[in-house]
Protein backbone atom coordinates (compact mmCIF):
# COMPACT_ATOMS: atom_id res chain seq x y z
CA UNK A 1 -72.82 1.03 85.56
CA UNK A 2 -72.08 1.22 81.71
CA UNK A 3 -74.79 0.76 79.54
CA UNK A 4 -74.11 -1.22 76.27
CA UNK A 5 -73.83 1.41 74.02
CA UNK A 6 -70.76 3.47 75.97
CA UNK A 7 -68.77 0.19 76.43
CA UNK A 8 -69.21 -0.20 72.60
CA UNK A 9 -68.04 3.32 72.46
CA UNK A 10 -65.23 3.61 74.59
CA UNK A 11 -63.09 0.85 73.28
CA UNK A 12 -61.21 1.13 69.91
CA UNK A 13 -61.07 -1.89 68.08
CA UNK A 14 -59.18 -2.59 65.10
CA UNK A 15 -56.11 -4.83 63.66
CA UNK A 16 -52.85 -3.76 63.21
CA UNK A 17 -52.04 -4.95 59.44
CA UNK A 18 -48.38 -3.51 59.26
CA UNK A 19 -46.87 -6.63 60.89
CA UNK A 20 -48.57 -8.94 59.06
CA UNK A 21 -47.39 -7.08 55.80
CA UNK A 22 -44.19 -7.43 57.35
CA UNK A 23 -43.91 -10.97 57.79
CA UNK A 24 -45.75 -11.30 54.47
CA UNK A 25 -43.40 -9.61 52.10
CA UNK A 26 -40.22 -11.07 54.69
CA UNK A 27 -41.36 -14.34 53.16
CA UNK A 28 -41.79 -13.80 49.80
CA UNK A 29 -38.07 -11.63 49.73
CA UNK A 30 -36.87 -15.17 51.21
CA UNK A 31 -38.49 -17.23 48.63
CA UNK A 32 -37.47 -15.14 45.93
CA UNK A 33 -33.74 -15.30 46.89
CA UNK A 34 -33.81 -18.80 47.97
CA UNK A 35 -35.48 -20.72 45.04
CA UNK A 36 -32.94 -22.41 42.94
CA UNK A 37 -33.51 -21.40 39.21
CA UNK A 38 -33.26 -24.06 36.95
CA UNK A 39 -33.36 -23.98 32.92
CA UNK A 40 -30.93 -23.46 29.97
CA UNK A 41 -27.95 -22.50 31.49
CA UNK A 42 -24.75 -22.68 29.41
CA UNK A 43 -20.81 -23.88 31.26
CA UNK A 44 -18.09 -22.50 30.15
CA UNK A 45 -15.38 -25.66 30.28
CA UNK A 46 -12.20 -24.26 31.50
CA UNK A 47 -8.86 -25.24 30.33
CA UNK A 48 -7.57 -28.44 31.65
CA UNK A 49 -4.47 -27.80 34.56
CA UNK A 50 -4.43 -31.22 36.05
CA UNK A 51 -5.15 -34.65 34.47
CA UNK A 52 -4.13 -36.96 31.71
CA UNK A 53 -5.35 -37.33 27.92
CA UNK A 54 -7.39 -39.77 26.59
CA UNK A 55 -5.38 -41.27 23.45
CA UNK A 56 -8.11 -40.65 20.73
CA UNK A 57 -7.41 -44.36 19.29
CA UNK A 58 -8.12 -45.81 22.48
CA UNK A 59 -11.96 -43.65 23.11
CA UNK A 60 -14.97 -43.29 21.41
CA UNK A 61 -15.69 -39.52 20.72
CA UNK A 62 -19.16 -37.68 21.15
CA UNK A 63 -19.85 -34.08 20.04
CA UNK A 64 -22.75 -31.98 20.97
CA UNK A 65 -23.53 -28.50 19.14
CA UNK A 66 -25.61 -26.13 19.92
CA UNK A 67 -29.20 -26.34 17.93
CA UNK A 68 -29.66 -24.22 14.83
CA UNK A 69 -32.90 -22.23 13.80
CA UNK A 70 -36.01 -23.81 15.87
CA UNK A 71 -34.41 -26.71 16.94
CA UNK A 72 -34.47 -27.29 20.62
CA UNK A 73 -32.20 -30.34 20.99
CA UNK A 74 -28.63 -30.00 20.49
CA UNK A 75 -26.48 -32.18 17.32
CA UNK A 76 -24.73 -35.12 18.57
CA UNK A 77 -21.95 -35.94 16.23
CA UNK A 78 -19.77 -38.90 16.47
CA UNK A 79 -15.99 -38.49 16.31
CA UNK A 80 -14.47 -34.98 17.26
CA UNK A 81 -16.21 -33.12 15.83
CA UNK A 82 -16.32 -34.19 12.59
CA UNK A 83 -18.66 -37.03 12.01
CA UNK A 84 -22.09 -37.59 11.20
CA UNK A 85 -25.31 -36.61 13.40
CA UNK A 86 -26.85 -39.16 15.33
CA UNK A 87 -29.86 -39.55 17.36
CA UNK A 88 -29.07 -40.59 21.03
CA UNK A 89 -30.05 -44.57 20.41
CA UNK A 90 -27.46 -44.36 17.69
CA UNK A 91 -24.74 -42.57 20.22
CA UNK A 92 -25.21 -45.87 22.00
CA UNK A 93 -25.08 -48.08 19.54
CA UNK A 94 -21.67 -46.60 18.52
CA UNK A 95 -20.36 -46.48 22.21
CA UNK A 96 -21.34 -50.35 22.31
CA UNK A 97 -19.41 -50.95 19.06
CA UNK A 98 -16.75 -48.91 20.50
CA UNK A 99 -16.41 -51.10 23.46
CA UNK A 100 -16.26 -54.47 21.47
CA UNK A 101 -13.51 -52.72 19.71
CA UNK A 102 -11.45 -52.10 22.83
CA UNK A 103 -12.28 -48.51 23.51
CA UNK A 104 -13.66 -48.62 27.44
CA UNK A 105 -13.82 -44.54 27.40
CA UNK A 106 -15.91 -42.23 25.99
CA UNK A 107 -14.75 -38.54 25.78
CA UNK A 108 -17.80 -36.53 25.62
CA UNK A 109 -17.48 -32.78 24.20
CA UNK A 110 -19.60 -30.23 24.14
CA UNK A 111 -19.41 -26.80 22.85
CA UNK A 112 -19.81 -23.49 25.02
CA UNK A 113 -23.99 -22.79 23.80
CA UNK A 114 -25.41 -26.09 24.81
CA UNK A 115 -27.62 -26.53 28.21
CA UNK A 116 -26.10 -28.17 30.83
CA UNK A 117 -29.02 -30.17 31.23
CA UNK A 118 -28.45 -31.59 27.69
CA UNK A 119 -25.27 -32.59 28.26
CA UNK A 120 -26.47 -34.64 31.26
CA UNK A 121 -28.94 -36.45 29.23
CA UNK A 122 -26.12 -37.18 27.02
CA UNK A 123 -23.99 -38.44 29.89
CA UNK A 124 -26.38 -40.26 31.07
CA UNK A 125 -27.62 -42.57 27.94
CA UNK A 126 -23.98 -43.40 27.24
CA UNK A 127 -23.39 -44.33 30.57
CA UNK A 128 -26.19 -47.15 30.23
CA UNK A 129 -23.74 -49.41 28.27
CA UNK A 130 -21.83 -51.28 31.15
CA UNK A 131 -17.88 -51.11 31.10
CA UNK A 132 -17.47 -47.63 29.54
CA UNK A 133 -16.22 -44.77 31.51
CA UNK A 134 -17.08 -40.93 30.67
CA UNK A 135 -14.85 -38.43 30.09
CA UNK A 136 -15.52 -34.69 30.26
CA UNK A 137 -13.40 -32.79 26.90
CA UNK A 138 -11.94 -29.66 28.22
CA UNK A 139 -10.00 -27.46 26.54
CA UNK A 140 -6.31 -27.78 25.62
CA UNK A 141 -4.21 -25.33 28.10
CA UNK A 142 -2.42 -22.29 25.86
């Protein structure tokens, strides 16, 4: 018969930690790589290969520049490029005038160094006015 104190003895107890740390760092290698980074990232637009123009007399034109110094939101112009900076309630103001004019489209452009993500919130306050269909400016092919 074993006494208490040579069972105790006899038997080694202890955890295996190494496949725990397996799993452990398994996981976080899959979260790293699987997580979807999201933030500032610029597009490239490239040149155009299929598709038809937009006759600039017949569309309302929207610019967006990339911020200068410390400011965080991009310029909006109106026009190509050339016309004054708005504030996006005045972008749709002008892309409601545009429309009682006759100009259904809106060609929005946007230069290389602005955030996608700005470009969506652009997209997506002009497309508020009903009848008015968005158009992506690309590049003209060389």
């Amino acid at each position: 018969m074993l006494l208490r104190r040579q069972a105790s003895e006899d038997r080694d107890e202890h955890i295996d930690m190494t496949p725990m740390v397996d799993v452990v760092f398994q996981l976080m290698t899959f979260m790293l790589f699987s997580m979807q980074m999201t933030g500032g990232e610029t597009v490239e637009i490239p040149p155009a290969r299929h598709g038809v123009g937009v006759e600039e007399s017949a569309a309302t034109f929207l610019t967006l520049l990339k911020p200068q110094g410390s400011e965080a939101v991009p310029r909006v112009l109106l026009g190509n490029g050339k016309g004054p900076d708005v504030s996006l309630d005045q972008a749709k103001q002008a892309v409601a005038a545009g429309l009682r004019e006759g100009k259904r489209r809106v060609v929005l452009q946007a230069d290389g160094a602005v955030p996608h993500g700005e470009v969506l919130k652009v997209a997506a306050a002009v497309t508020e006015v009903e009848g008015v269909t968005l158009h992506i400016g690309v590049q003209e092919p060389e």
